[in-house]
PDB file of N, CA and C in Angstrom:
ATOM      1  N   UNK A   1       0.842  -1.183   0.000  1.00  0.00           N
ATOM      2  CA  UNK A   1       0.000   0.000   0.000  1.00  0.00           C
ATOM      3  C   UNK A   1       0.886   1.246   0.000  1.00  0.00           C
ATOM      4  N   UNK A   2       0.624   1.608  -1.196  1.00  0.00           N
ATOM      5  CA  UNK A   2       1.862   3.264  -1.622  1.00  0.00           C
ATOM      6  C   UNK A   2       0.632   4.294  -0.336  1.00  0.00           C
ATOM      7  N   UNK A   3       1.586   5.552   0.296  1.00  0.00           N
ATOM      8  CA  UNK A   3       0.477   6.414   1.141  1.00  0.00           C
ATOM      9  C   UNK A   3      -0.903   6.956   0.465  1.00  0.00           C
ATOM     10  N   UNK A   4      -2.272   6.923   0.364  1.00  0.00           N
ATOM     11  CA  UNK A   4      -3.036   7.391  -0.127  1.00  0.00           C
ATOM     12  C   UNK A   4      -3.686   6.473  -1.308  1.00  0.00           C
ATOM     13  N   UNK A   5      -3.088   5.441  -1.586  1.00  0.00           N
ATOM     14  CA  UNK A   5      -3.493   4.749  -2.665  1.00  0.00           C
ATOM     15  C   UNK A   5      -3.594   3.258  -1.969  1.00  0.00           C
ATOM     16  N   UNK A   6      -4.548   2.109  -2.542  1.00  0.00           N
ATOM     17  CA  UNK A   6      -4.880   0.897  -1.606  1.00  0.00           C
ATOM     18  C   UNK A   6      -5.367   0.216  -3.018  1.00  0.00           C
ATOM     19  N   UNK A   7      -4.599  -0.992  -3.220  1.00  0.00           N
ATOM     20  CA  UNK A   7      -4.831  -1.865  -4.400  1.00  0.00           C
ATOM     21  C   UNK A   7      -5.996  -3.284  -4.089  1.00  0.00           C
ATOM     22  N   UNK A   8      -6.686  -3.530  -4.833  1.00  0.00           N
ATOM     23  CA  UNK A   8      -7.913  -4.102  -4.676  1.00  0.00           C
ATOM     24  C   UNK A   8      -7.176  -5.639  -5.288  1.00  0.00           C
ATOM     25  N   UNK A   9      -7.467  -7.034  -4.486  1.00  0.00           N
ATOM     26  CA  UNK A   9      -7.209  -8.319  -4.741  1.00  0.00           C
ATOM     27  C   UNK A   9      -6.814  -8.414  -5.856  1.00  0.00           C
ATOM     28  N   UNK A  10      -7.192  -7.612  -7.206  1.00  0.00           N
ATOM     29  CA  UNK A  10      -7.216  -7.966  -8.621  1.00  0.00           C
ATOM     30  C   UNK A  10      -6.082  -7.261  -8.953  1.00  0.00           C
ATOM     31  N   UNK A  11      -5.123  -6.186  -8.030  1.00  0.00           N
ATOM     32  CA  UNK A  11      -4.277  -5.117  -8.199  1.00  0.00           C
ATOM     33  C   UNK A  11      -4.737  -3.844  -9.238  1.00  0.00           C
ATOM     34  N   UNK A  12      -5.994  -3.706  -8.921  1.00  0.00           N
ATOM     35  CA  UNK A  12      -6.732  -2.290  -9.592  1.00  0.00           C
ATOM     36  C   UNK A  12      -6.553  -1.510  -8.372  1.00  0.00           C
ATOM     37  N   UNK A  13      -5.865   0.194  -8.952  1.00  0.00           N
ATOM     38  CA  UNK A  13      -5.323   0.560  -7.538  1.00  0.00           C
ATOM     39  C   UNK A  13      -7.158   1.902  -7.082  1.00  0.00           C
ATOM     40  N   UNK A  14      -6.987   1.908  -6.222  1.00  0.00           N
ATOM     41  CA  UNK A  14      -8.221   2.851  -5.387  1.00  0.00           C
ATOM     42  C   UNK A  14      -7.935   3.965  -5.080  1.00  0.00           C
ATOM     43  N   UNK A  15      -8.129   5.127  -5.538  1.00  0.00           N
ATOM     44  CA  UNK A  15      -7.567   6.715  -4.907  1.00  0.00           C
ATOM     45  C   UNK A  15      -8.520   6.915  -3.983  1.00  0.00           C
ATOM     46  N   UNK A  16      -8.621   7.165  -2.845  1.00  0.00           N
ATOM     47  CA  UNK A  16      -9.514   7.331  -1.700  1.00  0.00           C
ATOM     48  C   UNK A  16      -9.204   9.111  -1.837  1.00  0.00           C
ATOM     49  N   UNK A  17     -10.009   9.789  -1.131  1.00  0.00           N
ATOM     50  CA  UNK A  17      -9.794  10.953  -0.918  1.00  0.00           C
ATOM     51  C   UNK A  17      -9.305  11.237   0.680  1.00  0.00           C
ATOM     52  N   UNK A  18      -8.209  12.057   0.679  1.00  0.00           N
ATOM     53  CA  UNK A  18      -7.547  12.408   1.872  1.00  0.00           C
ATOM     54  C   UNK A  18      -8.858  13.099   2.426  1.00  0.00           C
ATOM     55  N   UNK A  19      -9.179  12.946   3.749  1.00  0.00           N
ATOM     56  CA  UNK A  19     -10.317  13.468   4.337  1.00  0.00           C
ATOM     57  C   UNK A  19      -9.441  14.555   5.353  1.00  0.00           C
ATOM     58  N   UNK A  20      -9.969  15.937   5.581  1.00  0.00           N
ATOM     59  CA  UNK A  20      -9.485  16.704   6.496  1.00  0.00           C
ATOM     60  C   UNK A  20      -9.431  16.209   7.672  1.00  0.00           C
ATOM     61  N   UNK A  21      -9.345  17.030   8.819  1.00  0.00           N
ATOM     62  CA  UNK A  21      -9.071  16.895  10.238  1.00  0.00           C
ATOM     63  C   UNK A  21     -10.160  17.575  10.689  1.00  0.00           C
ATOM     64  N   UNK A  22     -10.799  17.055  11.815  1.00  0.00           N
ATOM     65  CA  UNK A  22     -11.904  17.608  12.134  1.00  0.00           C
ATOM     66  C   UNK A  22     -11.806  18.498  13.453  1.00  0.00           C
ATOM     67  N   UNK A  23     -11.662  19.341  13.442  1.00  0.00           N
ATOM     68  CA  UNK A  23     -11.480  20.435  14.756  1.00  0.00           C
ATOM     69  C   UNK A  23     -12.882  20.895  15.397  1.00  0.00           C
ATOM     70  N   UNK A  24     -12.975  19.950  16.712  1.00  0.00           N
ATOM     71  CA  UNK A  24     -13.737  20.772  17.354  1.00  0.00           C
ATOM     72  C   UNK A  24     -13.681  21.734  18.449  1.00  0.00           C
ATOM     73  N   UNK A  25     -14.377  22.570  18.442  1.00  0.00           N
ATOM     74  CA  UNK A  25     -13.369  23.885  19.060  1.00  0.00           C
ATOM     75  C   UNK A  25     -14.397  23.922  20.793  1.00  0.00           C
ATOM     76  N   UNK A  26     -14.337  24.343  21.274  1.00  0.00           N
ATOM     77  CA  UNK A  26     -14.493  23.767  23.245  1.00  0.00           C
ATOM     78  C   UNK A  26     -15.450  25.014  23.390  1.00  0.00           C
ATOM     79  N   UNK A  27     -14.880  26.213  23.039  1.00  0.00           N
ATOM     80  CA  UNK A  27     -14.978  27.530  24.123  1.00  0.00           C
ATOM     81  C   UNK A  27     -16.432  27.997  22.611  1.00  0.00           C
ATOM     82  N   UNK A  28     -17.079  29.338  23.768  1.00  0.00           N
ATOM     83  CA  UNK A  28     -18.459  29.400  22.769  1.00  0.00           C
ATOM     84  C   UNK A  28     -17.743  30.035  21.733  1.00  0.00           C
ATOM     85  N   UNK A  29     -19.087  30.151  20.638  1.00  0.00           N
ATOM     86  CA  UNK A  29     -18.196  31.158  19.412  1.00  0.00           C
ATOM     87  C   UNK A  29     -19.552  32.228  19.477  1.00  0.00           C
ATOM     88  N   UNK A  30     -19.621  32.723  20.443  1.00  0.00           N
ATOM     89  CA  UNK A  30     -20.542  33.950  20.782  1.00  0.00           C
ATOM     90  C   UNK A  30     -20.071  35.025  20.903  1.00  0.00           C
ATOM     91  N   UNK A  31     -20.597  36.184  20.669  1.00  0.00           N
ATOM     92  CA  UNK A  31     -20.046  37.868  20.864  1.00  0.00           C
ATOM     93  C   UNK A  31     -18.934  38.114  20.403  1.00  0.00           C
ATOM     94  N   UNK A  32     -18.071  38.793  20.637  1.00  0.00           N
ATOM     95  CA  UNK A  32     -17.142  39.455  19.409  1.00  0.00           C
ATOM     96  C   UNK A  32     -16.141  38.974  19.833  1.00  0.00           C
ATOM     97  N   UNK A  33     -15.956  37.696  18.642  1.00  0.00           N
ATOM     98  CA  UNK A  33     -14.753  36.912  18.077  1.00  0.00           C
ATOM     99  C   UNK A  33     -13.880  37.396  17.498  1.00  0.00           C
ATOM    100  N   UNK A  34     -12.768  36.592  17.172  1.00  0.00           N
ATOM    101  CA  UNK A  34     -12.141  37.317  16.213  1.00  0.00           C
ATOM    102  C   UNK A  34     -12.726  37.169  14.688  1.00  0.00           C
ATOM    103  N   UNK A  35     -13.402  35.782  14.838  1.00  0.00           N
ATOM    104  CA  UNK A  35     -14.227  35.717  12.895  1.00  0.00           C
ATOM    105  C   UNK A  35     -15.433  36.610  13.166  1.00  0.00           C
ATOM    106  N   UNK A  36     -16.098  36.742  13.947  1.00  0.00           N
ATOM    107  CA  UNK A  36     -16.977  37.057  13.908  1.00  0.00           C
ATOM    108  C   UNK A  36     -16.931  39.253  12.908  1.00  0.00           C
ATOM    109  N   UNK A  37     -15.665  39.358  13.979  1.00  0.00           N
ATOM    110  CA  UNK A  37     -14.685  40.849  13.394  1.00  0.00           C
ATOM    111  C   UNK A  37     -14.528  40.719  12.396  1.00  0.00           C
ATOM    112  N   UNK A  38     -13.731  39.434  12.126  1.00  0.00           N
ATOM    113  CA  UNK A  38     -13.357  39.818  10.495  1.00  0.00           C
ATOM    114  C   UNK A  38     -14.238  39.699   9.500  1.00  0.00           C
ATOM    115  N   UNK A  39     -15.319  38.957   9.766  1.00  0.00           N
ATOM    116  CA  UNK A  39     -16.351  38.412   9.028  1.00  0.00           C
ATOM    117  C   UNK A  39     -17.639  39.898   8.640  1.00  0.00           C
ATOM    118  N   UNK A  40     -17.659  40.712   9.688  1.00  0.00           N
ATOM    119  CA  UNK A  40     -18.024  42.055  10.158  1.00  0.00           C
ATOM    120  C   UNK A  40     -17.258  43.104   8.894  1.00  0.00           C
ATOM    121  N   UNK A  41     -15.701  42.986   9.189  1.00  0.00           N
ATOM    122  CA  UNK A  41     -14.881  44.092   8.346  1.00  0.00           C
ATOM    123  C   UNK A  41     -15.374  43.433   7.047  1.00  0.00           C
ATOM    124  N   UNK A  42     -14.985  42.507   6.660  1.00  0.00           N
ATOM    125  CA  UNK A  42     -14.793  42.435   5.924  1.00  0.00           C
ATOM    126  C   UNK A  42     -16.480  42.431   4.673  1.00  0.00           C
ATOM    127  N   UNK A  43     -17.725  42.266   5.060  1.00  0.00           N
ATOM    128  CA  UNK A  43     -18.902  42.752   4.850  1.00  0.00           C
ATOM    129  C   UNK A  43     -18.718  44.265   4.635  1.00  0.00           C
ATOM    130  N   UNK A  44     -18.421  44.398   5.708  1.00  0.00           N
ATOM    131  CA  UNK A  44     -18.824  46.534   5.485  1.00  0.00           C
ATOM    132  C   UNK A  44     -17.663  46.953   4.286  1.00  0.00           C
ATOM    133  N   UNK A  45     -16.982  46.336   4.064  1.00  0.00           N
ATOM    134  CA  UNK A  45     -15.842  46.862   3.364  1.00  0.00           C
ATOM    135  C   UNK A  45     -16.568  46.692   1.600  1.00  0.00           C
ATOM    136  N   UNK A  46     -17.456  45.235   1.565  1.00  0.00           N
ATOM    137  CA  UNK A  46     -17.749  45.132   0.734  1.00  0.00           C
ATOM    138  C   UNK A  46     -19.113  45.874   0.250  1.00  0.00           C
ATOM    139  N   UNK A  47     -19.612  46.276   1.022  1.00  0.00           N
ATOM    140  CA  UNK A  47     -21.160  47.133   1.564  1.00  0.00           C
ATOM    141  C   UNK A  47     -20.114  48.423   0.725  1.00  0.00           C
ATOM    142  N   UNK A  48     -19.144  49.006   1.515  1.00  0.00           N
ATOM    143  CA  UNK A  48     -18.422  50.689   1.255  1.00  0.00           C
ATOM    144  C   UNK A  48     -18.251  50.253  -0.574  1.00  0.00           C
ATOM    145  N   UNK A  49     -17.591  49.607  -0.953  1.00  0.00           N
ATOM    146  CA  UNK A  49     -17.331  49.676  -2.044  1.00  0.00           C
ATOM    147  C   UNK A  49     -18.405  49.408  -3.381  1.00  0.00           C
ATOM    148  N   UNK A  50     -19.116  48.353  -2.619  1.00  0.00           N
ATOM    149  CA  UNK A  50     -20.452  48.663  -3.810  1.00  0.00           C
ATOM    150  C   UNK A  50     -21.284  50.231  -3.403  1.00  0.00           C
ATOM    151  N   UNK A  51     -21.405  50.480  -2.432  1.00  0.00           N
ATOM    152  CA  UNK A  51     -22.052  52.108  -2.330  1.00  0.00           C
ATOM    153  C   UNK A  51     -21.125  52.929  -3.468  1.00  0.00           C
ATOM    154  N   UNK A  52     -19.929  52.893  -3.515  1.00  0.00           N
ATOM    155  CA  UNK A  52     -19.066  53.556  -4.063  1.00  0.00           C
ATOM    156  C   UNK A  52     -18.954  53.014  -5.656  1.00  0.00           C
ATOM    157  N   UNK A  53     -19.277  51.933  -6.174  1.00  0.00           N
ATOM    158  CA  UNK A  53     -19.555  51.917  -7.335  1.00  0.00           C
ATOM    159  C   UNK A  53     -21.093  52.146  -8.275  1.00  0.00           C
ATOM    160  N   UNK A  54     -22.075  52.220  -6.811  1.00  0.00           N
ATOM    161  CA  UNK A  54     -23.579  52.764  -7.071  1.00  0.00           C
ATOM    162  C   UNK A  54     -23.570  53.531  -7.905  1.00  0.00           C
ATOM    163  N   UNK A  55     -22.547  54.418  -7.099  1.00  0.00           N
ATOM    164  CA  UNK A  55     -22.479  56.246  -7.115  1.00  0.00           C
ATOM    165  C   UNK A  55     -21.997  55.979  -8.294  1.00  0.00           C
ATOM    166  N   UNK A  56     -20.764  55.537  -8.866  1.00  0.00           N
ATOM    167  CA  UNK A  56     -20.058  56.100  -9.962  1.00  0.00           C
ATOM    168  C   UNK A  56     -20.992  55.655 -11.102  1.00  0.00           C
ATOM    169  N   UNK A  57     -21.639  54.143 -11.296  1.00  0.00           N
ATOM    170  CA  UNK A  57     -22.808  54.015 -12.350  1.00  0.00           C
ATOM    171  C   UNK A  57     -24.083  55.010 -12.358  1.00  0.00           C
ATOM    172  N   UNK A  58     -24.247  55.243 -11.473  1.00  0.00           N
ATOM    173  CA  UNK A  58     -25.673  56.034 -11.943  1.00  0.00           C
ATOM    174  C   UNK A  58     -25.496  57.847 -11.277  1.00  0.00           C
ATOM    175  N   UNK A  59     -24.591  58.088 -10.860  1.00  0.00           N
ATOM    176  CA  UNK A  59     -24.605  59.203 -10.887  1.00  0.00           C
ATOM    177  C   UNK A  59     -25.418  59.877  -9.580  1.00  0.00           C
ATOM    178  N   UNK A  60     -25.956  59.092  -8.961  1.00  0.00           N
ATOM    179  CA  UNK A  60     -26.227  59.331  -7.763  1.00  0.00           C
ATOM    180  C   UNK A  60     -26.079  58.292  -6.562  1.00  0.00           C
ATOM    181  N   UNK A  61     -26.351  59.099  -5.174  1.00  0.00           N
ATOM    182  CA  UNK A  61     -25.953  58.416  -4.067  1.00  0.00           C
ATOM    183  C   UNK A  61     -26.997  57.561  -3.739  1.00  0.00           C
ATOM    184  N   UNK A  62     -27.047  56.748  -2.670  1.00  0.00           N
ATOM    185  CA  UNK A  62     -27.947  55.556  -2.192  1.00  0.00           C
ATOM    186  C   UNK A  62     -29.465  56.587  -1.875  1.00  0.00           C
ATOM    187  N   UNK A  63     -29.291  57.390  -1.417  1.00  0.00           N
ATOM    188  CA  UNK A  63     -31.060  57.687  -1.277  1.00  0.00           C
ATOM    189  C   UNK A  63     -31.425  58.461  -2.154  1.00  0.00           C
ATOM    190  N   UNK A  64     -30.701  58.993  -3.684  1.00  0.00           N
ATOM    191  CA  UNK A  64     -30.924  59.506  -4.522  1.00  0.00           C
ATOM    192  C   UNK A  64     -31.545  58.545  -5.160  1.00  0.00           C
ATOM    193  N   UNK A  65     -30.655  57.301  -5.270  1.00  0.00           N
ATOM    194  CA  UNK A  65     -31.239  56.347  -5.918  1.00  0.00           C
ATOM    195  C   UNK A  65     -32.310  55.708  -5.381  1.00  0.00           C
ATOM    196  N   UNK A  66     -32.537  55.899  -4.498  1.00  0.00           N
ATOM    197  CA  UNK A  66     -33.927  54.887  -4.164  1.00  0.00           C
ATOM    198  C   UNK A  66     -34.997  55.791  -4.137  1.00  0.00           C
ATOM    199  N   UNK A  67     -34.468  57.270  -4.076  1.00  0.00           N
ATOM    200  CA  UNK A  67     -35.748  58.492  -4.654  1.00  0.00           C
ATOM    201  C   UNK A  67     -36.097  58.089  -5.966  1.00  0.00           C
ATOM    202  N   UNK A  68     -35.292  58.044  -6.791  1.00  0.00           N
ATOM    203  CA  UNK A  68     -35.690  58.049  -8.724  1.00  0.00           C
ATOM    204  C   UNK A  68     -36.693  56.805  -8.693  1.00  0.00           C
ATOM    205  N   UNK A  69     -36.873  55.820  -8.063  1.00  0.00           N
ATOM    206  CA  UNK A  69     -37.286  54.823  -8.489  1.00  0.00           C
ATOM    207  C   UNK A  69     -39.074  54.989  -7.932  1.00  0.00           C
TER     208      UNK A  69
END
């Protein structure tokens, strides 16, 4: 048996898939984590930059635009 590979009676070889590691984590994952932060920045960042490409397609800002409509 080569690592990762397992040959069947007939010597037809089997690629199994390496399965991850399963981490279970102890402590809560409540109130302000560190993913929970980054998960946070990194939303608003994407929130700032579509506001900021709103603006540059249509020529107006977020409640301009939701006036025209």
């Amino acid at each position: 048996m080569v690592k990762g590979l397992v040959t069947e009676e007939q010597g037809r070889l089997n690629n199994y898939a390496i399965e991850p590691k399963v981490v279970v984590m102890e402590e809560s994952q409540f109130g302000f984590t560190q993913y929970a932060e980054k998960l946070n920045g990194r939303l608003a960042m994407i929130g700032f930059v579509s506001l900021i490409a709103l603006e540059a397609v249509t020529g107006h800002g977020l409640i301009g635009f939701f006036q025209g409509l």
